[in-house]
N, C-alpha and C. Protein backbone atom coordinates (compact mmCIF):
# COMPACT_ATOMS: atom_id res chain seq x y z
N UNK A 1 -35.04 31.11 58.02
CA UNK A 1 -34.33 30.07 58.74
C UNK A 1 -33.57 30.64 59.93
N UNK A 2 -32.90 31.89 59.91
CA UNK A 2 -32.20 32.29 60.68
C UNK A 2 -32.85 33.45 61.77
N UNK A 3 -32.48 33.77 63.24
CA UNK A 3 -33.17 34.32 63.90
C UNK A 3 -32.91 35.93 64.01
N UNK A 4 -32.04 36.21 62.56
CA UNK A 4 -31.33 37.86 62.73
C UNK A 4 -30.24 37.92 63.53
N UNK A 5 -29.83 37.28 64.13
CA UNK A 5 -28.65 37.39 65.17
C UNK A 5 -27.42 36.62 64.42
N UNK A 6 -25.91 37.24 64.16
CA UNK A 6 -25.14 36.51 64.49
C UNK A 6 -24.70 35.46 64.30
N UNK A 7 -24.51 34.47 63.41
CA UNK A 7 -24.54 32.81 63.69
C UNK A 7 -23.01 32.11 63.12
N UNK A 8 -22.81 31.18 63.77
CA UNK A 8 -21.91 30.35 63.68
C UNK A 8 -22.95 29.18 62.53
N UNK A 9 -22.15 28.17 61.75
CA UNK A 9 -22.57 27.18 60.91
C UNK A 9 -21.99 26.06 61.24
N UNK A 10 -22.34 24.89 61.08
CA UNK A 10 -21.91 23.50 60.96
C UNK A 10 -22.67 22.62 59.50
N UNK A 11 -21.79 21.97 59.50
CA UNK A 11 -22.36 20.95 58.46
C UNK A 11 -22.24 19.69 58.43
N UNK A 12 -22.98 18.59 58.10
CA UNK A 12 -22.52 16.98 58.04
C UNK A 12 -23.70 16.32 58.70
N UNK A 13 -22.98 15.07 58.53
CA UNK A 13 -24.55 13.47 58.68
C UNK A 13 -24.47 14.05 60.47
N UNK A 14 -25.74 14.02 61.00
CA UNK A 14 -25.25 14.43 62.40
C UNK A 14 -25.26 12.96 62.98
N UNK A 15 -24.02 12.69 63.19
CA UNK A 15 -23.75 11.28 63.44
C UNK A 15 -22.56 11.57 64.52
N UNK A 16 -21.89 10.36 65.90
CA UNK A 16 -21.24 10.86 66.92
C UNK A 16 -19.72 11.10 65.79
N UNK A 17 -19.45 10.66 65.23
CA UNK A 17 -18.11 11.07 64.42
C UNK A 17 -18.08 12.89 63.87
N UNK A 18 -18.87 13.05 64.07
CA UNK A 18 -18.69 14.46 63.90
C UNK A 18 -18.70 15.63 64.80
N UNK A 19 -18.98 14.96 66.20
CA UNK A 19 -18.42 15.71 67.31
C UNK A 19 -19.23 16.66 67.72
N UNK A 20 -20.47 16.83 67.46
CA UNK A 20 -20.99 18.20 67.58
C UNK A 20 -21.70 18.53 68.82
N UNK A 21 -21.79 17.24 69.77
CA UNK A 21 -22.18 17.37 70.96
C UNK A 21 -21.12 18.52 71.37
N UNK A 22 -19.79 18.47 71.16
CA UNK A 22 -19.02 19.59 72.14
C UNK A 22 -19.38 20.97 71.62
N UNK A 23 -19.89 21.49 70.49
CA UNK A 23 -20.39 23.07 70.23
C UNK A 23 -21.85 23.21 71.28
N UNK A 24 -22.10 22.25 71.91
CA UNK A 24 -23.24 22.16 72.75
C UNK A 24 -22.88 23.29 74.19
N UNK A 25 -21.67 22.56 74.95
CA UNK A 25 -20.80 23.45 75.77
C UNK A 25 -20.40 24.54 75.22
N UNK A 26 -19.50 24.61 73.93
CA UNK A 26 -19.04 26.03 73.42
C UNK A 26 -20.20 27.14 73.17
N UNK A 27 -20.96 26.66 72.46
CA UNK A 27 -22.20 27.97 72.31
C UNK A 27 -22.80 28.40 74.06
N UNK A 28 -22.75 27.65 75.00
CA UNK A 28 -22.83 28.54 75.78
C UNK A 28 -22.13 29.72 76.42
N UNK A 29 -21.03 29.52 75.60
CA UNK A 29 -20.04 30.95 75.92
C UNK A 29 -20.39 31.65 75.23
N UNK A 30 -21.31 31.30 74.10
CA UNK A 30 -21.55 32.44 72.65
C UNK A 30 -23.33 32.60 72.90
N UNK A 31 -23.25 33.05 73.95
CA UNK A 31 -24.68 33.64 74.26
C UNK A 31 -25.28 34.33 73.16
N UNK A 32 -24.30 35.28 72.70
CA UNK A 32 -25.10 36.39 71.74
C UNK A 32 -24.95 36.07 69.98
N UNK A 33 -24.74 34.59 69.32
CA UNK A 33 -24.42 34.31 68.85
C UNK A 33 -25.30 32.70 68.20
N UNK A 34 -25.55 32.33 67.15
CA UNK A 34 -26.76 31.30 67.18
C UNK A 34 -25.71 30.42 66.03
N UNK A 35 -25.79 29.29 66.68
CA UNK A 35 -25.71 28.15 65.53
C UNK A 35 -26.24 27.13 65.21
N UNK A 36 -25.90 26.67 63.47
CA UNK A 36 -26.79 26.16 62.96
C UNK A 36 -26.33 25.12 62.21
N UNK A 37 -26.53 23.77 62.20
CA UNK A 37 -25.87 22.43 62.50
C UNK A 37 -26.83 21.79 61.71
N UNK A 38 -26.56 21.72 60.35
CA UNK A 38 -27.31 21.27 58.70
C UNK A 38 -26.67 19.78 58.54
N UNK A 39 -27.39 19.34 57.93
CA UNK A 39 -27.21 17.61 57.15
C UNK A 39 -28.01 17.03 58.08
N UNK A 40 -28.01 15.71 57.61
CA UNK A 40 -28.94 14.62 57.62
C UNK A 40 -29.04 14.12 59.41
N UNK A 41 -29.96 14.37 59.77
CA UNK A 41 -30.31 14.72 61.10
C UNK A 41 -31.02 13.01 61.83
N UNK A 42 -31.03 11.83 61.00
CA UNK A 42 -32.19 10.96 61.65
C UNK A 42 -31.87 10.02 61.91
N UNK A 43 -30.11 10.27 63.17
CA UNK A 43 -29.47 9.13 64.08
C UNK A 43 -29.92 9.59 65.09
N UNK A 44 -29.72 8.75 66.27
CA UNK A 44 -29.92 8.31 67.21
C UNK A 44 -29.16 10.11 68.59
N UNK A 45 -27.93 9.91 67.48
CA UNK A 45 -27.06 11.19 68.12
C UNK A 45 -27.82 12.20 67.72
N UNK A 46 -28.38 12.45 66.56
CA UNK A 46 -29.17 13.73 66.61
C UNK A 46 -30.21 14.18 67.76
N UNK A 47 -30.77 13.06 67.93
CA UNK A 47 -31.60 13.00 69.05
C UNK A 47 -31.20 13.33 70.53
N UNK A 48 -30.11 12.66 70.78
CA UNK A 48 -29.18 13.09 71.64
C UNK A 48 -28.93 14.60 72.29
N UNK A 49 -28.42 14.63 71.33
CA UNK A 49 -28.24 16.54 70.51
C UNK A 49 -29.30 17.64 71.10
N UNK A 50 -30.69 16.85 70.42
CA UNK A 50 -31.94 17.90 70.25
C UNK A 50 -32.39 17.80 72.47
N UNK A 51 -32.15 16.95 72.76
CA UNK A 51 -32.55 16.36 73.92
C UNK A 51 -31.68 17.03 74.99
N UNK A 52 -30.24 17.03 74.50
CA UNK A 52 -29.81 17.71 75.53
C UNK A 52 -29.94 19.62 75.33
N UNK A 53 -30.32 19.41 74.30
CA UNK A 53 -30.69 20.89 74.20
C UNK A 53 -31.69 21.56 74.66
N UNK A 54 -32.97 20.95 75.02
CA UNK A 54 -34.35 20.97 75.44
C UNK A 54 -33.91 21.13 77.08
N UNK A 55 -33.15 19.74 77.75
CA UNK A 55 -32.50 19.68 78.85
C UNK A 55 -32.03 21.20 79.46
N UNK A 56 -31.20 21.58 79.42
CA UNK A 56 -30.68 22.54 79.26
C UNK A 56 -31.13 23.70 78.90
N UNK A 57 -31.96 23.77 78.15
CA UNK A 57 -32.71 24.89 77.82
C UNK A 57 -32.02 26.21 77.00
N UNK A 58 -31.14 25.57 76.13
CA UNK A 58 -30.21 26.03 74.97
C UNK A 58 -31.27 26.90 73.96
N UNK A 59 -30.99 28.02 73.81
CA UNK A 59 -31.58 28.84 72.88
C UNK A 59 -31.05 29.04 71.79
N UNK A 60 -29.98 28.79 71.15
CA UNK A 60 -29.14 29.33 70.24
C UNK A 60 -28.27 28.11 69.36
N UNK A 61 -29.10 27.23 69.82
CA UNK A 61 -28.82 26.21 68.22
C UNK A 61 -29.71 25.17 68.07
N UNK A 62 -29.64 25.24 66.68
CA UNK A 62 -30.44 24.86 65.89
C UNK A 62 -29.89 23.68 64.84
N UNK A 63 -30.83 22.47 64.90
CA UNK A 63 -30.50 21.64 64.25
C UNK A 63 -31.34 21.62 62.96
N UNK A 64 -31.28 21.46 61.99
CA UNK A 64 -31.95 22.12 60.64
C UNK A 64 -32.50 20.94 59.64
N UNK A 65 -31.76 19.79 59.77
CA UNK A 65 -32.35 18.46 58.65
C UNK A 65 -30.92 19.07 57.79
N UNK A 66 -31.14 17.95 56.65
CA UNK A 66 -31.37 18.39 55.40
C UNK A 66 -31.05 19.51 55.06
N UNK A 67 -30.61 20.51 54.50
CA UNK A 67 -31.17 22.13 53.79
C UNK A 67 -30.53 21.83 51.87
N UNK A 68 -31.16 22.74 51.24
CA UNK A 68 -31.10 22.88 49.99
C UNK A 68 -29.81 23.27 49.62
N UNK A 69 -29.16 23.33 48.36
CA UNK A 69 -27.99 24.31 48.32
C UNK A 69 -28.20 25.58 48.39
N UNK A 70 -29.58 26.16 47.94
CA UNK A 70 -29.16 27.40 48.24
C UNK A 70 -29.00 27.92 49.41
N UNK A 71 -29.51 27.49 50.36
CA UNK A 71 -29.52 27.62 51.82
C UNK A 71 -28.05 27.13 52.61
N UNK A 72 -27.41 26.13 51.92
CA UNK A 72 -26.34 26.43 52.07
C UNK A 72 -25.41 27.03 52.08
N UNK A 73 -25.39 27.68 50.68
CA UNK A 73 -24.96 28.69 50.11
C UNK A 73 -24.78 30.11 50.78
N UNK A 74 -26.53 29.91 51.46
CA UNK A 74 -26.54 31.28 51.78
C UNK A 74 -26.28 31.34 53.50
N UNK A 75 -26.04 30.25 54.47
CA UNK A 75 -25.44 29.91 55.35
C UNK A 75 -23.69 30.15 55.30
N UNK A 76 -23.20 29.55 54.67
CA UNK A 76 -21.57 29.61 54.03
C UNK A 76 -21.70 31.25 53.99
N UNK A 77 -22.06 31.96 53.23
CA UNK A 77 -21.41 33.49 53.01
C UNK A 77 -21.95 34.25 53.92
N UNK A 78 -22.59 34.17 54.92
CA UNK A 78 -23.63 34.75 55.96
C UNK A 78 -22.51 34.26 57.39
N UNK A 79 -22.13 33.54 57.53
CA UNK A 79 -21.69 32.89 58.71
C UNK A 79 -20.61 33.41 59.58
N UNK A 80 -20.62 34.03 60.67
CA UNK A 80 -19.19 34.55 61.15
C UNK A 80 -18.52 33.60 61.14
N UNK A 81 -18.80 32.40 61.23
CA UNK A 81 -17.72 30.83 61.10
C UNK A 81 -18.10 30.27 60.89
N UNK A 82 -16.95 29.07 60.50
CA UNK A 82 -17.91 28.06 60.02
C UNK A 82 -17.15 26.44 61.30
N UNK A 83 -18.08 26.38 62.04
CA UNK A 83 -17.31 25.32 62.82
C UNK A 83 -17.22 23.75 62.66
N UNK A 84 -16.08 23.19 62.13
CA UNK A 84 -16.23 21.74 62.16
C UNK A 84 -15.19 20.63 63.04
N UNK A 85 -15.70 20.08 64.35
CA UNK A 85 -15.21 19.69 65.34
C UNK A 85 -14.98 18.10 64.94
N UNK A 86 -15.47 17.64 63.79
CA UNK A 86 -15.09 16.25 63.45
C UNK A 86 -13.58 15.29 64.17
N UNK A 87 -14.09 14.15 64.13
CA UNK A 87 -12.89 13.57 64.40
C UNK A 87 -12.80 12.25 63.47
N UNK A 88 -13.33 12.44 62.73
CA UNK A 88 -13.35 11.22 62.07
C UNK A 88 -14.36 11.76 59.76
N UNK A 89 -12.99 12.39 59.14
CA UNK A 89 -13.13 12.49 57.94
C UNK A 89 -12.40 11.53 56.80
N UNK A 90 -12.89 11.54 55.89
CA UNK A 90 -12.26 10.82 54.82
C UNK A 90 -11.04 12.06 53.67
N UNK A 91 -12.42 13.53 54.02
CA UNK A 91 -11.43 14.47 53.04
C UNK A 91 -11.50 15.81 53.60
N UNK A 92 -13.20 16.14 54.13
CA UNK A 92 -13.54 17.69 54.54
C UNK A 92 -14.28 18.32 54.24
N UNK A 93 -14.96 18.35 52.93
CA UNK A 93 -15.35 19.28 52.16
C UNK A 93 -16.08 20.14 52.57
N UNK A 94 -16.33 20.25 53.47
CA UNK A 94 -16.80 21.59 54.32
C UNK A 94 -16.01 22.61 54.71
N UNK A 95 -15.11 22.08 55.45
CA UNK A 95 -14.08 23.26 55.37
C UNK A 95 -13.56 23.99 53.80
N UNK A 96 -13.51 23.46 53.03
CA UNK A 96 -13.53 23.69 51.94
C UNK A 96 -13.80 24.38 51.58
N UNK A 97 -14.99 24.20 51.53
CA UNK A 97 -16.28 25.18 50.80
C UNK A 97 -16.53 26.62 51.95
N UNK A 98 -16.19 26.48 52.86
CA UNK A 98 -16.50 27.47 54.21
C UNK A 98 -14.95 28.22 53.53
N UNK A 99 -14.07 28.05 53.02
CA UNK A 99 -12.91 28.98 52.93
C UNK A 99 -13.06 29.47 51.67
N UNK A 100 -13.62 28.75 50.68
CA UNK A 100 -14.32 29.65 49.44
C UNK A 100 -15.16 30.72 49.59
N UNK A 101 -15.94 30.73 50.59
CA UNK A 101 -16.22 31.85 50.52
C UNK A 101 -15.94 33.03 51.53
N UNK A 102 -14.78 32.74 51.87
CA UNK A 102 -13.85 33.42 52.85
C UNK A 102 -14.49 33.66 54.41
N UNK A 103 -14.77 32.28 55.05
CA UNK A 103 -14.84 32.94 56.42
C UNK A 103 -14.13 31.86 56.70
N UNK A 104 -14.45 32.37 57.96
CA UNK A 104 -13.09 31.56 59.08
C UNK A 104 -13.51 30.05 59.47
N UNK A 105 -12.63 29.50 59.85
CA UNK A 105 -12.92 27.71 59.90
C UNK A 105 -12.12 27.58 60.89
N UNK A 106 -12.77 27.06 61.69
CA UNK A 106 -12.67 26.41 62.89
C UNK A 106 -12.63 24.83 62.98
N UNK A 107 -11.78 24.07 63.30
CA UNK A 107 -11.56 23.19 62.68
C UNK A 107 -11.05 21.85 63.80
N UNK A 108 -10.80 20.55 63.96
CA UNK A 108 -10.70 19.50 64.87
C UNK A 108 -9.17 19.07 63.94
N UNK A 109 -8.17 18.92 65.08
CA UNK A 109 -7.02 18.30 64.31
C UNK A 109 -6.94 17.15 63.67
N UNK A 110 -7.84 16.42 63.52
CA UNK A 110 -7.96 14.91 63.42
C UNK A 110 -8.42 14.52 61.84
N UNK A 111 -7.38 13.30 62.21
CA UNK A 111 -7.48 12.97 60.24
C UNK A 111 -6.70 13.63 59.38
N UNK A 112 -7.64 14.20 58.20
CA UNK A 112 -6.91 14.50 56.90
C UNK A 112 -7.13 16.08 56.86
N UNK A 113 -7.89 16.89 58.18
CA UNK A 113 -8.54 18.08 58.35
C UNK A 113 -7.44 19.13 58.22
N UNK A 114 -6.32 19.12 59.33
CA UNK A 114 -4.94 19.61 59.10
C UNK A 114 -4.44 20.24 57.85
N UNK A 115 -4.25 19.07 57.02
CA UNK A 115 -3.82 18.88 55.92
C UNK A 115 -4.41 19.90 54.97
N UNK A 116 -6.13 19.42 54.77
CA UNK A 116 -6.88 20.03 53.57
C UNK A 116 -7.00 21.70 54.54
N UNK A 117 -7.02 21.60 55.44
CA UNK A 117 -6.98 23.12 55.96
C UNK A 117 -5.53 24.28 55.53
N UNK A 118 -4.54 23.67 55.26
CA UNK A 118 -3.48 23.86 54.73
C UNK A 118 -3.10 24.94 55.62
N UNK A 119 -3.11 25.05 56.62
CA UNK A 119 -2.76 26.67 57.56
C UNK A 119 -3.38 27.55 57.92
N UNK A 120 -4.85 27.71 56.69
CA UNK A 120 -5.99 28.12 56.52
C UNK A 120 -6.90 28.14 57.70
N UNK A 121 -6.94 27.22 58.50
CA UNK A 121 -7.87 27.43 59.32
C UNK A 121 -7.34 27.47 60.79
N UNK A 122 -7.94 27.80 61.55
CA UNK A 122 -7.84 28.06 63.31
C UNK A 122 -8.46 26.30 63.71
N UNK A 123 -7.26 25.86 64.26
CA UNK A 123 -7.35 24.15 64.42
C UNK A 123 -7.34 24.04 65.99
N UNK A 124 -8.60 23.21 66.64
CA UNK A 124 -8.69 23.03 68.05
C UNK A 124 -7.46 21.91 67.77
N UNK A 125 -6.32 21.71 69.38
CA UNK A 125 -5.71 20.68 69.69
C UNK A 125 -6.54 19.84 70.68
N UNK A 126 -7.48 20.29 70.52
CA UNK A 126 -8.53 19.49 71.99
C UNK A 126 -9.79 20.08 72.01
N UNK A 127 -10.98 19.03 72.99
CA UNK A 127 -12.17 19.31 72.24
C UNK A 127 -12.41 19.83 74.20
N UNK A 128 -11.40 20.98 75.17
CA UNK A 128 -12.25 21.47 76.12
C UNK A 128 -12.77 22.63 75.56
N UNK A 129 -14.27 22.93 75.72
CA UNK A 129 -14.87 24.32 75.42
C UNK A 129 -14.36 25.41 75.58
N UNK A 130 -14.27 25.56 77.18
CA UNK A 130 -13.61 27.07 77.20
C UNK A 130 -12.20 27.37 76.64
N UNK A 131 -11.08 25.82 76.22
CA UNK A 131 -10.30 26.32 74.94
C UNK A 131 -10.79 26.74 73.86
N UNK A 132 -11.50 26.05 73.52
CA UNK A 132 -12.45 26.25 71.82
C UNK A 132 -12.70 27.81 71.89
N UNK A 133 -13.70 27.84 72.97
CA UNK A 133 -13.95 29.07 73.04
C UNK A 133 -12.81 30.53 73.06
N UNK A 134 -11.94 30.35 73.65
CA UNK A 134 -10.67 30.87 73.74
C UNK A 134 -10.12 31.26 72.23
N UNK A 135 -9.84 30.10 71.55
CA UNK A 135 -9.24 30.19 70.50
C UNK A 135 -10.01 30.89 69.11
N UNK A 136 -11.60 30.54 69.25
CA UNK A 136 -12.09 31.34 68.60
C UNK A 136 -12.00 32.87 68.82
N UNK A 137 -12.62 33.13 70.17
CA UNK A 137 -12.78 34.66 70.17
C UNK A 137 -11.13 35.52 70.05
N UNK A 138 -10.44 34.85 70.25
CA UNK A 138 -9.02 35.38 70.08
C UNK A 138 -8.99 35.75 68.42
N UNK A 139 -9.03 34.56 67.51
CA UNK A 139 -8.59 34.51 65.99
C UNK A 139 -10.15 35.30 65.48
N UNK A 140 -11.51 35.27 65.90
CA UNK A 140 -12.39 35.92 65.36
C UNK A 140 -12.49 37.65 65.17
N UNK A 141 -11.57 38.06 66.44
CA UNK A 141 -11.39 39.86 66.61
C UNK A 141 -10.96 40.15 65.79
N UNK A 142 -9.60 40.11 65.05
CA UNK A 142 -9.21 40.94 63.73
C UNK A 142 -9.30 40.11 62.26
N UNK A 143 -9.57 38.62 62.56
CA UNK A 143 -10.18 37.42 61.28
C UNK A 143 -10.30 38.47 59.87
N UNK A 144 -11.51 39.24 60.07
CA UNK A 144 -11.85 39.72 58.68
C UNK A 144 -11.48 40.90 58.41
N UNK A 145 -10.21 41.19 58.90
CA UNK A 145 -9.70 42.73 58.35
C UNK A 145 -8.68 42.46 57.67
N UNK A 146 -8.02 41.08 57.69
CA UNK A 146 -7.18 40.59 56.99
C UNK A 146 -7.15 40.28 55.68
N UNK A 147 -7.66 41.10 54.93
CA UNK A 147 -7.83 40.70 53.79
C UNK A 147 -6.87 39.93 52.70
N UNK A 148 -5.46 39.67 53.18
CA UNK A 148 -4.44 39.40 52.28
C UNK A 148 -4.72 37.57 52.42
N UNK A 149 -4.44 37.40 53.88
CA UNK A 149 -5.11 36.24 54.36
C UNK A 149 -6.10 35.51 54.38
N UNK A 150 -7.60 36.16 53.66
CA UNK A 150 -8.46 35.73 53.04
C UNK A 150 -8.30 35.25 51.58
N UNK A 151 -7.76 35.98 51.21
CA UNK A 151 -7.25 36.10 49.73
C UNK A 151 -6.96 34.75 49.30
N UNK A 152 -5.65 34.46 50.23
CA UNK A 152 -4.76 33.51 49.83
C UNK A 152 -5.34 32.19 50.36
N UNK A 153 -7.13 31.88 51.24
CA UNK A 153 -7.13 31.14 51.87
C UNK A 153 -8.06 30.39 50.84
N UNK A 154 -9.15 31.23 50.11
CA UNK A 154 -9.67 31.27 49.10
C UNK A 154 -8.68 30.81 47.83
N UNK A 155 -7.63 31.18 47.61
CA UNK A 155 -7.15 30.58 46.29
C UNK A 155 -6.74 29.17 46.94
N UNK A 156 -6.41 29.24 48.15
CA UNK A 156 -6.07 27.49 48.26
C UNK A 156 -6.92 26.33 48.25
N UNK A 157 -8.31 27.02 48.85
CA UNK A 157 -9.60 26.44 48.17
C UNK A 157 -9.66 25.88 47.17
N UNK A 158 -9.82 27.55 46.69
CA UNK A 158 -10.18 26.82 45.09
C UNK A 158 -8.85 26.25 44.32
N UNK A 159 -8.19 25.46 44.64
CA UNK A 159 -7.20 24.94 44.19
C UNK A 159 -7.55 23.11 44.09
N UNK A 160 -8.45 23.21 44.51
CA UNK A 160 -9.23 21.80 45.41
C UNK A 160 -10.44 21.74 43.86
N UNK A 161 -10.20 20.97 42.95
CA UNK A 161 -11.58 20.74 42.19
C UNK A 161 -11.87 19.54 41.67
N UNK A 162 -12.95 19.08 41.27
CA UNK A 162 -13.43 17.49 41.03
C UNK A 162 -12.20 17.12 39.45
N UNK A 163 -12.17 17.94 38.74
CA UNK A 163 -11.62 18.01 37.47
C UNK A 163 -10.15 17.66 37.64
N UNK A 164 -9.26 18.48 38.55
CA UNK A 164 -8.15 18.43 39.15
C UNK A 164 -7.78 17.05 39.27
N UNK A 165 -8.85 16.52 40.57
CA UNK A 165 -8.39 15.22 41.24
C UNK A 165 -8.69 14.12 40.11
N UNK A 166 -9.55 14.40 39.24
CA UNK A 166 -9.48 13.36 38.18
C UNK A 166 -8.32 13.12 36.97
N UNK A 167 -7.87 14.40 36.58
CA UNK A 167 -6.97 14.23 35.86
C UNK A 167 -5.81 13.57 36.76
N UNK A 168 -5.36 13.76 37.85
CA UNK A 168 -4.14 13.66 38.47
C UNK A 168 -4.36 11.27 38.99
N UNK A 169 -6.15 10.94 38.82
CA UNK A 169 -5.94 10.07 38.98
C UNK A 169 -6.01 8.69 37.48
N UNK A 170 -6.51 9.61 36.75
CA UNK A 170 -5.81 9.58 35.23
C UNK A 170 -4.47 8.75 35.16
N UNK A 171 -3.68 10.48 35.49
CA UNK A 171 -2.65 10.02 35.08
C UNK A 171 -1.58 8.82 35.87
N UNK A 172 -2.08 8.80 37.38
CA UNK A 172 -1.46 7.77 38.02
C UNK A 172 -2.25 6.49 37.40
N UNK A 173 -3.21 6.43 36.77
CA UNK A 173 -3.38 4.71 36.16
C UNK A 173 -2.53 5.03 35.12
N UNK A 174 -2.84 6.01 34.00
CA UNK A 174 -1.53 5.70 32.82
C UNK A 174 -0.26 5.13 33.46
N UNK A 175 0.14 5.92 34.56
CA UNK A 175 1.82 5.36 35.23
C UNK A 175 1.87 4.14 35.20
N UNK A 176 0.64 3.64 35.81
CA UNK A 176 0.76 2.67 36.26
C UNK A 176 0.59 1.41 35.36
N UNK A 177 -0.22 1.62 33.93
CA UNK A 177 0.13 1.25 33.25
C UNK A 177 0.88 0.83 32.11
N UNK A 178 1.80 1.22 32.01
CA UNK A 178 2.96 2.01 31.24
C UNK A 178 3.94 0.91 32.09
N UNK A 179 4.12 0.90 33.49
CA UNK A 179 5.22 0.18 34.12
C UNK A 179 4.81 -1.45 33.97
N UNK A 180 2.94 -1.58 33.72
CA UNK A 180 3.30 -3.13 33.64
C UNK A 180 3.35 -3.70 32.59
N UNK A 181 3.48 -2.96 31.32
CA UNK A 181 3.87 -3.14 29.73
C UNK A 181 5.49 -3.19 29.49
C-alpha cells in the first residue's frame, strides 16, 4: 500500500466536513513525505479531492477507499502523524486511536476535538497551510524523543473505552431513576 517513503495518515467518510481538501496545499510543503487519506471514499468531495490532485499533478497522496483493520493498524503505528483537519465531529476517534499508539496528532480546533485531544495533540487555530505546515514541522523535530510525553498521551487514550462510557451511562439512568421514585 505504501510507497517506502515517509507518510503522514488521515482517516474518515471523505466527505467536505472533514476538511481534507486543505492537506491538499499542506502536503505540498511535505514534498518528501506521502499521505494517506483512508475511509469511505464514494462522495462527490472525494472526487473533488482525486481531481484536484490529477490537476495539479500531486504525487504524494493517496486516497485509499475503505482499508481493513489491519491496515489500519498498520498505518496508525507506521505513521510520522496522524493528521485530522475536521471541522465538524461528534467525538474523534481517530485521534484517539492515533495517540494509542503514540504518534503525534495533528488536529482542527473545532468541536469536541480540543477536548478529546486533552493537550495531547498539536491543534491548528486555522486551516492556512503554510501555518499548518509551520506548526507541524516545528512540534514534529523533537515529537518522538519525548518519551515521558508519549507516555502520558497514551494513558490518556487509553482512558477512553466502550466499557467505561457504558458503565458511567448506566449509572446516570440509575440517577435518574432513583430521583423520579
Amino acid at each position: 500500500m505504501t510507497t517506502n517513503r515517509p507518510f503522514f495518515f488521515s482517516l474518515g467518510q471523505v466527505r467536505k466536513k472533514k476538511n481534507f481538501h486543505i492537506l491538499v496545499d499542506v502536503m505540498k510543503n511535505f514534498p518528501e513525505y506521502d499521505l494517506y487519506i483512508s475511509g469511505q471514499d464514494h462522495y462527490e468531495y472525494a472526487k473533488e479531492i482525486r481531481q484536484r490532485i490529477l490537476d495539479e499533478k500531486i504525487k504524494n497522496i493517496f486516497l485509499t477507499g475503505t482499508i481493513k483493520n489491519e491496515e489500519k493498524v498498520w498505518l496508525y503505528k507506521n505513521c510520522t502523524a496522524f493528521l485530522f483537519p475536521s471541522t465538524l465531529e461528534g467525538f474523534g476517534l481517530p485521534v484517539i486511536e492515533a495517540m494509542q499508539f503514540g504518534r503525534a496528532v495533528f488536529s482542527s480546533n473545532y468541536t469536541s476535538l480540543p477536548e478529546v485531544c486533552g493537550g495531547n495533540a498539536f491543534i491548528w487555530d486555522n486551516f492556512n497551510p503554510d501555518y499548518m505546515t509551520q506548526v507541524m514541522k516545528e512540534n514534529l523535530k523533537n515529537f518522538y524523543d519525548d518519551k515521558k510525553k508519549i507516555a502520558m498521551m497514551k494513558e490518556h487514550a487509553f482512558s477512553f473505552s466502550y466499557e467505561k462510557h457504558i458503565q458511567q451511562y448506566i449509572h446516570i439512568y440509575k440517577t435518574l431513576l432513583k430521583k423520579e421514585n
